[in-house]
Protein backbone atom coordinates (compact mmCIF):
# COMPACT_ATOMS: atom_id res chain seq x y z
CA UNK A 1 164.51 -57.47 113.30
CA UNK A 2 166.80 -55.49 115.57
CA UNK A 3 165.40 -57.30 118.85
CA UNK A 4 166.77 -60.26 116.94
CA UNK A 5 169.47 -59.15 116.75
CA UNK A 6 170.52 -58.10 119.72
CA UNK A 7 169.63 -61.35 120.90
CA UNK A 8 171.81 -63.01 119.35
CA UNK A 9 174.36 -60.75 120.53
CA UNK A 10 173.73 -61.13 123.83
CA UNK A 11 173.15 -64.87 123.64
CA UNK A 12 176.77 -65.71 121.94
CA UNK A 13 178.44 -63.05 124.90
CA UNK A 14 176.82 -65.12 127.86
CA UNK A 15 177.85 -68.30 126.67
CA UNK A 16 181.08 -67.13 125.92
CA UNK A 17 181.04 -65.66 129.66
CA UNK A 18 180.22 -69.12 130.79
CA UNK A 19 182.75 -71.11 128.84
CA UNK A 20 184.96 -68.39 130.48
CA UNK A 21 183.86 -69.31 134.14
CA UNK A 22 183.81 -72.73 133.86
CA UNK A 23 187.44 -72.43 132.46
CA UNK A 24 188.28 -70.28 135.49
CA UNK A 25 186.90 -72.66 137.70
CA UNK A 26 188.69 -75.71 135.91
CA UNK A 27 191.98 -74.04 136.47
CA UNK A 28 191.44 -73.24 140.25
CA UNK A 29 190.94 -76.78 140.66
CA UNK A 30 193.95 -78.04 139.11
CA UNK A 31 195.77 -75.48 141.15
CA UNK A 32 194.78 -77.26 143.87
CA UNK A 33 195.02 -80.71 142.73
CA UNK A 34 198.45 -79.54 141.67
CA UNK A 35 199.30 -78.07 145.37
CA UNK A 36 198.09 -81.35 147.62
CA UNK A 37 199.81 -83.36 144.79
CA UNK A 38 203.36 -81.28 145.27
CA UNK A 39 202.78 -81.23 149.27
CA UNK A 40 202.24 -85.58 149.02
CA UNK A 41 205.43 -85.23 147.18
CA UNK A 42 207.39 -83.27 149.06
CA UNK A 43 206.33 -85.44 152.29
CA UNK A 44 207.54 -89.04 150.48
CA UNK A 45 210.50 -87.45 149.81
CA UNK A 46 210.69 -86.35 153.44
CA UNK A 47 210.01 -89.64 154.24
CA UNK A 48 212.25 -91.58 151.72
CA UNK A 49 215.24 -89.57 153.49
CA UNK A 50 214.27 -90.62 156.78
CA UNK A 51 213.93 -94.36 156.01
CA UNK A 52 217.22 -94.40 154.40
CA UNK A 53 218.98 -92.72 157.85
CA UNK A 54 216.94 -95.77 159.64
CA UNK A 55 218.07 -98.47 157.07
CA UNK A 56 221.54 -97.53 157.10
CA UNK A 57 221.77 -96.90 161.03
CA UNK A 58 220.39 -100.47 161.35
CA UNK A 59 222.50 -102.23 158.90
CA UNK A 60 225.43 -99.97 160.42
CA UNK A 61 224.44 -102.12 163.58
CA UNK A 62 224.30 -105.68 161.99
CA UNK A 63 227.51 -105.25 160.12
């Protein structure tokens, strides 16, 4: 009855490992979802700036 025990023991601590790791892993991936997602961002903003100089340079010119 003991084995049984400690079976069960062990059984509940490994999946409770795994949950753990896959959690882990979920959250290293949304880090980096999250980081590409800021960079793509940060560039459209970039570029948003840059179109406006160009739009108001050329309308500048027209007016």
């Amino acid at each position: 009855m003991a084995g049984i025990d400690t079976l069960r023991l062990a059984t509940a601590q490994d999946q409770a490992l795994a949950v753990h790791d896959i959690d882990v892993m979920g959250q290293d991936c949304h880090g980096a979802i999250d980081n590409l997602l800021r960079q793509g961002m940060i560039q459209l903003e970039h570029g948003a700036n840059f179109l406006k100089k160009v739009v108001h340079q050329h309308s500048a010119k027209m007016a």
